[in-house]
C-alpha atoms as a PDB file:
ATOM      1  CA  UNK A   1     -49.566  22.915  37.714  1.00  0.00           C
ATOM      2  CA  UNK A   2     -47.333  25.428  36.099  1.00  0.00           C
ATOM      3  CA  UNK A   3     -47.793  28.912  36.445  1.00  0.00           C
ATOM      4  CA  UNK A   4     -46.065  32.168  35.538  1.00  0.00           C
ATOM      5  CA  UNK A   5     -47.230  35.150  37.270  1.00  0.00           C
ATOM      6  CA  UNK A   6     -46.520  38.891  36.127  1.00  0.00           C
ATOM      7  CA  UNK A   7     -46.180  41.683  38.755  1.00  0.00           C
ATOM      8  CA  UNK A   8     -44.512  44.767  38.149  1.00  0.00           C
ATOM      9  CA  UNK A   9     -44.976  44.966  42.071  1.00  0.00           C
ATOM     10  CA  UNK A  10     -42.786  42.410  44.140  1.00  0.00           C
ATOM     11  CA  UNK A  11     -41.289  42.768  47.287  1.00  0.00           C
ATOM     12  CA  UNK A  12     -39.801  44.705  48.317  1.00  0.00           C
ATOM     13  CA  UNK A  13     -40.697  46.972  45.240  1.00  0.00           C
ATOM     14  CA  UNK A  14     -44.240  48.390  45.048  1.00  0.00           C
ATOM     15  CA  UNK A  15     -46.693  48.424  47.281  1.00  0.00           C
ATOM     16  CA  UNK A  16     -50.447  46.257  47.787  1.00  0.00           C
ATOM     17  CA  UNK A  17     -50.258  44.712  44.185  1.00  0.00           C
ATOM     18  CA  UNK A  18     -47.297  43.101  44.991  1.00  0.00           C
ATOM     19  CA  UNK A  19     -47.736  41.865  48.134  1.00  0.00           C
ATOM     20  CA  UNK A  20     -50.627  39.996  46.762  1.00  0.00           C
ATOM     21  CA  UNK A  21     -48.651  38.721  43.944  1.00  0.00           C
ATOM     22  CA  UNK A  22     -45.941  37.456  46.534  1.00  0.00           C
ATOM     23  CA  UNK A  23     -48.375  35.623  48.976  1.00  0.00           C
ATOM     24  CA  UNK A  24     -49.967  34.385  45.879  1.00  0.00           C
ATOM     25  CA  UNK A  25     -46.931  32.689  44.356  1.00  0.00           C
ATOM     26  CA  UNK A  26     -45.740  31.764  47.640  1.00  0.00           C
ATOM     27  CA  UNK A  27     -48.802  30.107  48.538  1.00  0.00           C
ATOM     28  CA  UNK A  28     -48.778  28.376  45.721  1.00  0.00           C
ATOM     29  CA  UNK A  29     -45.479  26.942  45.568  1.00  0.00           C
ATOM     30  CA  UNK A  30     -45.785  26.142  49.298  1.00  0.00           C
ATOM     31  CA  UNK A  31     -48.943  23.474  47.549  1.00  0.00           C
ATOM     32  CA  UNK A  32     -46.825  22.335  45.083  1.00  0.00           C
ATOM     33  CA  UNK A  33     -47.188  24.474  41.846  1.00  0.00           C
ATOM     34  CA  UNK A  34     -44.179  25.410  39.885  1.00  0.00           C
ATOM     35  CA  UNK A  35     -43.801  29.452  40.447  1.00  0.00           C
ATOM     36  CA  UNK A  36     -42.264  31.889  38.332  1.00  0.00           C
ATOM     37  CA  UNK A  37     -42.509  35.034  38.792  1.00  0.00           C
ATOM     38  CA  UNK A  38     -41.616  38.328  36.409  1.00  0.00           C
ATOM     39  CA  UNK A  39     -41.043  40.990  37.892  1.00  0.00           C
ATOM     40  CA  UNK A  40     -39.468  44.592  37.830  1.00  0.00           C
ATOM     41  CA  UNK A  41     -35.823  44.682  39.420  1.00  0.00           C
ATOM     42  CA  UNK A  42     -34.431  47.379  41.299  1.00  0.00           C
ATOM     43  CA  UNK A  43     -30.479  48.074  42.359  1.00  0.00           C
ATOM     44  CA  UNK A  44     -29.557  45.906  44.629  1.00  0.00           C
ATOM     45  CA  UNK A  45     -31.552  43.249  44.593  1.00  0.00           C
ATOM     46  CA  UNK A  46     -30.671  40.118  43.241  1.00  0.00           C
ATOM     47  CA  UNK A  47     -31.632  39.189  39.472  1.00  0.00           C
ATOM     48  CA  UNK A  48     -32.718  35.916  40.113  1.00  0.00           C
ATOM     49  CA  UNK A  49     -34.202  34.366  43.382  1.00  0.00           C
ATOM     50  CA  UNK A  50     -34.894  30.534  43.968  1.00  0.00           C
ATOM     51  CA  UNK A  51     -36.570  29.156  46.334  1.00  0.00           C
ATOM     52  CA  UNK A  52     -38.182  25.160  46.159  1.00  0.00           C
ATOM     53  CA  UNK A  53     -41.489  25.817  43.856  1.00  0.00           C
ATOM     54  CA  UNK A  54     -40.669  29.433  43.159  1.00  0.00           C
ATOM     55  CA  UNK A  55     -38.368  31.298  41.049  1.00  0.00           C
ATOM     56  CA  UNK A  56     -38.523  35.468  41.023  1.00  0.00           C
ATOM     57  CA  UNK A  57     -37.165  37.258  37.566  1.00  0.00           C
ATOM     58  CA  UNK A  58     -36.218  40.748  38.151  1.00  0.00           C
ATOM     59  CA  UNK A  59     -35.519  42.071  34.886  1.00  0.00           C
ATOM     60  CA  UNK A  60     -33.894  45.314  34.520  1.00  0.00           C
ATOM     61  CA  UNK A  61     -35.960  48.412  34.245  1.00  0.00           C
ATOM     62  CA  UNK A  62     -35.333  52.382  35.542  1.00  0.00           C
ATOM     63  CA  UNK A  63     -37.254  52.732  38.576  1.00  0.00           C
ATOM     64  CA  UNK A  64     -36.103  55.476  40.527  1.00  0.00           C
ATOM     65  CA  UNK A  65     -38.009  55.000  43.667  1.00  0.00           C
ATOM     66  CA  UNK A  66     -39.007  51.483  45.542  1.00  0.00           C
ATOM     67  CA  UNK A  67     -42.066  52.192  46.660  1.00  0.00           C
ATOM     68  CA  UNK A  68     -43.587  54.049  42.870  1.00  0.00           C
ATOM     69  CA  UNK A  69     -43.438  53.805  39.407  1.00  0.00           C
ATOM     70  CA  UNK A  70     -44.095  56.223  36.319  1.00  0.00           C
ATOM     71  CA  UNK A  71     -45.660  55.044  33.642  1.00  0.00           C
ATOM     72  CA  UNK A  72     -41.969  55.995  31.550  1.00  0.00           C
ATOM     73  CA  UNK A  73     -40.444  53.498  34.249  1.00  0.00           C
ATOM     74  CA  UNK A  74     -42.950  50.624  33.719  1.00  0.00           C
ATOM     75  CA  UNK A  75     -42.571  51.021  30.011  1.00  0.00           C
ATOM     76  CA  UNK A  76     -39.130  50.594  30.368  1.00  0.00           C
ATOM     77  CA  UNK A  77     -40.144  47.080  32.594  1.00  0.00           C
ATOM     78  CA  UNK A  78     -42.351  45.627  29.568  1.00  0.00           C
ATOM     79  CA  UNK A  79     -39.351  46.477  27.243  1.00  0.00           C
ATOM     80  CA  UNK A  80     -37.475  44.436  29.168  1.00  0.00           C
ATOM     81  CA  UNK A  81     -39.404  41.518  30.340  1.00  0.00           C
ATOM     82  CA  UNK A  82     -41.009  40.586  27.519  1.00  0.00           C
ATOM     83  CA  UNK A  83     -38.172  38.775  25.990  1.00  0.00           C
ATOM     84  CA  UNK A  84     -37.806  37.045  28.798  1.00  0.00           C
ATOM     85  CA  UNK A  85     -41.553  36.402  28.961  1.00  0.00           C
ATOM     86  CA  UNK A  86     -41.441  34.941  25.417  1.00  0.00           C
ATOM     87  CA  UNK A  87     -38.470  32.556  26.230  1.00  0.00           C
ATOM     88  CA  UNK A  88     -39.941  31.719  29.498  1.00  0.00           C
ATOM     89  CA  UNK A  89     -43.213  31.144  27.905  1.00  0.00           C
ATOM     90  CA  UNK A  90     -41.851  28.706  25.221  1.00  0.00           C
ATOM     91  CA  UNK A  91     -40.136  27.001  27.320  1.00  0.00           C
ATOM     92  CA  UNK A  92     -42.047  26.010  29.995  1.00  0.00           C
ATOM     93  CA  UNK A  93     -45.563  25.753  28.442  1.00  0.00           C
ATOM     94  CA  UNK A  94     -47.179  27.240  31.609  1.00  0.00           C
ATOM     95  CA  UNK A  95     -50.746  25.917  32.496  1.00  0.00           C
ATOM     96  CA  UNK A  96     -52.057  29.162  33.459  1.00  0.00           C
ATOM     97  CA  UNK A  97     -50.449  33.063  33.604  1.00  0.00           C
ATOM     98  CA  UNK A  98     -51.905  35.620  36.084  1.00  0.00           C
ATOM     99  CA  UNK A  99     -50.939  39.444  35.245  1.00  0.00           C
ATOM    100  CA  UNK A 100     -51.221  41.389  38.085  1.00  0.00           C
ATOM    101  CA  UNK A 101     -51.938  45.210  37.104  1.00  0.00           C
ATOM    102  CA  UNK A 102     -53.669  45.554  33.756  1.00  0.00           C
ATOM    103  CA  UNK A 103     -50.831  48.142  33.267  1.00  0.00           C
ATOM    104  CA  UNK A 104     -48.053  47.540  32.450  1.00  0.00           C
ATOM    105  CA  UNK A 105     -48.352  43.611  33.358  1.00  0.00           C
ATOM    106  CA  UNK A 106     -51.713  42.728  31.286  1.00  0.00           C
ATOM    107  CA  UNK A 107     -49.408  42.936  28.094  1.00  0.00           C
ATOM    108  CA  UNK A 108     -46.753  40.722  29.133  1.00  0.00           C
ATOM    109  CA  UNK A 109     -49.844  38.013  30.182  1.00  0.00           C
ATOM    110  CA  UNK A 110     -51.084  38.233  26.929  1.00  0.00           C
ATOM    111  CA  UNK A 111     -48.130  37.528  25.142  1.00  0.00           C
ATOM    112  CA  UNK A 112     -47.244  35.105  27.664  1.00  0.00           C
ATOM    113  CA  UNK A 113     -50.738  33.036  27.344  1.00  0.00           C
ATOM    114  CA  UNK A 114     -50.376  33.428  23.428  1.00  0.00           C
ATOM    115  CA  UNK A 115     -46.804  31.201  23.386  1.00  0.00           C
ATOM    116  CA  UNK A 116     -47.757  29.011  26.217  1.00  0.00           C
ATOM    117  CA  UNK A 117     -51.651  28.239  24.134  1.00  0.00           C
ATOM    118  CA  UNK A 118     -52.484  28.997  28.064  1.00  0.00           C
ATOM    119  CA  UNK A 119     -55.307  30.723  29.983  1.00  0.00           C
ATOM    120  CA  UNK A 120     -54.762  33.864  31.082  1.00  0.00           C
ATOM    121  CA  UNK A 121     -55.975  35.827  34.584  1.00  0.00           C
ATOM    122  CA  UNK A 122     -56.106  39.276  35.253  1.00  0.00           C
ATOM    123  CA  UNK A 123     -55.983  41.102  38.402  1.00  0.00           C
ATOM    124  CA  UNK A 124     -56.517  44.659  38.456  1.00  0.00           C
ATOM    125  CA  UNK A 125     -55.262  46.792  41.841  1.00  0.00           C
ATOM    126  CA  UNK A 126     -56.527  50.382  41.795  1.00  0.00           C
ATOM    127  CA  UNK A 127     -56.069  52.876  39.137  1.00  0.00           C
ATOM    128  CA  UNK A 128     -55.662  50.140  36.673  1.00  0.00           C
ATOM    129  CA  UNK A 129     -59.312  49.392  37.336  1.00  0.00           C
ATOM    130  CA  UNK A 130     -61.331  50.280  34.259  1.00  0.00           C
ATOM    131  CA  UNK A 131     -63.240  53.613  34.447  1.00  0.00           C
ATOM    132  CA  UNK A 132     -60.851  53.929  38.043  1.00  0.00           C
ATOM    133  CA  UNK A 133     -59.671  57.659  38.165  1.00  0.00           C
ATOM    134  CA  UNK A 134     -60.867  58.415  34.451  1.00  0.00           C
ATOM    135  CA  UNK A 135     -59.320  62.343  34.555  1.00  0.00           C
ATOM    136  CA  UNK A 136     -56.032  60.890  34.868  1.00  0.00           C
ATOM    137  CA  UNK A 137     -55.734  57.444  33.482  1.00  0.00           C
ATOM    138  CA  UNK A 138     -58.987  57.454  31.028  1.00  0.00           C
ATOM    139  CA  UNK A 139     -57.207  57.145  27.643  1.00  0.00           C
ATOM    140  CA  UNK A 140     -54.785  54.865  29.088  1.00  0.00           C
ATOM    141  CA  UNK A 141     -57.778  52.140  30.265  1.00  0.00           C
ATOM    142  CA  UNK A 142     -59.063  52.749  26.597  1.00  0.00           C
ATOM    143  CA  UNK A 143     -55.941  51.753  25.111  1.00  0.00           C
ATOM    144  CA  UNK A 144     -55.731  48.521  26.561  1.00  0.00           C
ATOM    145  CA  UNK A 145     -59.110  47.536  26.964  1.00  0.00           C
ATOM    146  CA  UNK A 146     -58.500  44.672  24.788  1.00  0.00           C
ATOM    147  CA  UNK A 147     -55.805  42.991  26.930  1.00  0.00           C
ATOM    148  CA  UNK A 148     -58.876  42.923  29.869  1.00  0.00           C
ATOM    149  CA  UNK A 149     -61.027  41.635  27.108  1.00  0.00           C
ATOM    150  CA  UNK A 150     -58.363  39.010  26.127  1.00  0.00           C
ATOM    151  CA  UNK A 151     -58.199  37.492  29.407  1.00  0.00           C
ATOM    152  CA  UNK A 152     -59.728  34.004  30.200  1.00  0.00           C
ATOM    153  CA  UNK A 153     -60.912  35.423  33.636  1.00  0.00           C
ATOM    154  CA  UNK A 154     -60.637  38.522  35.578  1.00  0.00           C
ATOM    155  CA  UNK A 155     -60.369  39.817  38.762  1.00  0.00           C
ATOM    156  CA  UNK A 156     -60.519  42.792  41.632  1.00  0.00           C
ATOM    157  CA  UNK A 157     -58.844  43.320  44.583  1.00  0.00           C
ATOM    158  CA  UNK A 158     -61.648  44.175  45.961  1.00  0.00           C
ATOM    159  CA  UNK A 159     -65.488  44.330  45.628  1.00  0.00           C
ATOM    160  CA  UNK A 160     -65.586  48.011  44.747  1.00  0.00           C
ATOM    161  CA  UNK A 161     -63.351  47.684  42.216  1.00  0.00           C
ATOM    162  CA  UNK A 162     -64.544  44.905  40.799  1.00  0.00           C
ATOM    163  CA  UNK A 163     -67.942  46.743  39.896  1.00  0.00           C
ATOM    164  CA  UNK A 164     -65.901  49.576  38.525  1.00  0.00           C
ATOM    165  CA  UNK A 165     -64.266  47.141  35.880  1.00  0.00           C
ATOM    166  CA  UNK A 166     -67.596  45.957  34.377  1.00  0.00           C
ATOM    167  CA  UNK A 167     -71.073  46.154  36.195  1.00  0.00           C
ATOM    168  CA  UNK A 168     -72.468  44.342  33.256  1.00  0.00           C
ATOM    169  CA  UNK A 169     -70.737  40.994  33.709  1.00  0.00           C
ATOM    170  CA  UNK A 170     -70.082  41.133  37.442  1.00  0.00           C
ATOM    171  CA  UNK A 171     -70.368  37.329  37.982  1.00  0.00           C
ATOM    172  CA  UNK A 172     -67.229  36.921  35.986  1.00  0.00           C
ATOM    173  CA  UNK A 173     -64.740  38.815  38.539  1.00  0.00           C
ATOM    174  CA  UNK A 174     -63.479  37.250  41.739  1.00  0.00           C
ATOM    175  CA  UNK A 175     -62.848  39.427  44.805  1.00  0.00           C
ATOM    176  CA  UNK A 176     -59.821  38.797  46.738  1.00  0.00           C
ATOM    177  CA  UNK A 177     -59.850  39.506  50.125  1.00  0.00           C
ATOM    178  CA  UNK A 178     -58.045  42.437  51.607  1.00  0.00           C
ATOM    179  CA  UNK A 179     -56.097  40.594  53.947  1.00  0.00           C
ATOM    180  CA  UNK A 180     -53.009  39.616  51.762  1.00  0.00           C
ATOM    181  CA  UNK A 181     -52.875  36.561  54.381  1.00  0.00           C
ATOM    182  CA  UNK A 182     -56.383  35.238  53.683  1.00  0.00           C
ATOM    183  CA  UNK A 183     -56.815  31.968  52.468  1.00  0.00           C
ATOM    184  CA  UNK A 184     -59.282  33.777  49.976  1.00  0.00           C
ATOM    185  CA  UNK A 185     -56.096  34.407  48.004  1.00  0.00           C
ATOM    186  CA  UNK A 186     -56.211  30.481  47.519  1.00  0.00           C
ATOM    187  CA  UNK A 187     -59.379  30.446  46.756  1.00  0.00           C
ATOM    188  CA  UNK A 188     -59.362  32.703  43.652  1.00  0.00           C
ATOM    189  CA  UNK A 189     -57.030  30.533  42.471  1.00  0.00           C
ATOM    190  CA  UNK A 190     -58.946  27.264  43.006  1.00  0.00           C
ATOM    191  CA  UNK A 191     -62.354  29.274  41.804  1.00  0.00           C
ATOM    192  CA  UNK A 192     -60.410  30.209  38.650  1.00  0.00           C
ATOM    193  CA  UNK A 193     -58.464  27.208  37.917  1.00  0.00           C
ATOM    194  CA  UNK A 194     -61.881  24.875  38.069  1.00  0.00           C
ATOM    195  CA  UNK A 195     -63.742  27.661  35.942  1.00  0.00           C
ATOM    196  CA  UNK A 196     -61.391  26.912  33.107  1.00  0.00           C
END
């Protein structure tokens, strides 16, 4: 299988997301899936990793700090991955995209899974949660409500979360384990790959 994955958060930028994304893609490639991987680079680190399976895109982007990102700095990130997202997606015809983040990274899965004709995951960490921190982030989870509604499946880092995203159709969301290491990482994969 073929997969791109989208992750603003990779290490060693970010935090949780990303090192969910990263045992994810790892994981996968390690099983024999073709991995690539868009992410946000950072000085200093390399533009392009490859490794057997798995190939890491760190497209340029203003981040001033590893370990955060404003939402100025991520739009910067979506400016500049999704031309490589587009060419990527052409391309390769990937069976499958998983966006990690609704923001900034649903928007590069959707546009992604639209070239490709490919089914798209969602997983949402935190305050990209829908209804997650409304004071702050409210009109922002408005905004982009469609992209979660666009996706072929969705999915929560965790249980709470997931009933935060949509109580109503709870059966649809997967819950990943919090233990990046889990084999329940492999297992939302599996789950979500037979339930297309």
């Amino acid at each position: 299988m073929r997969l791109l994955i989208t992750s603003y958060e990779f290490p060693p930028v970010g935090g949780g997301g990303g090192q969910v994304a990263r045992t994810l893609a790892e994981r996968l490639a390690l099983r024999d899936h073709e991995v690539d991987v868009i992410t946000m680079g950072y000085r200093g680190l390399p533009r392009i990793e490859r490794r057997p399976n798995l190939t890491v895109y760190r497209v340029p982007a203003h981040r001033q700090y590893l370990s955060s990102c404003s939402a100025p700095e991520a739009a910067t990130y979506v400016l500049s991955a999704l031309p490589r997202v587009a060419r990527l997606a052409g391309a390769r015809r990937y069976d499958l995209i998983h966006s990690h983040f609704i923001v900034p990274d649903g928007v590069l899965g959707l546009a992604a899974a639209r070239i490709a004709n490919a089914s798209l995951v969602i997983t949402a960490h935190g305050t990209d949660v829908p209804t997650h921190n409304p004071s702050r982030v409210g009109r922002l989870h408005k905004l982009v409500s469609p992209v979660w509604r666009s996706a072929t499946s969705t999915a929560a880092a965790g249980e709470a979360d997931a009933k935060k995203a949509n109580t109503d159709t709870i059966t649809t969301l997967f819950f990943i384990s919090a233990n990046v290491c889990s084999i329940n990482l492999i297992s939302l994969v599996k789950v979500t790959i037979m339930a297309l």
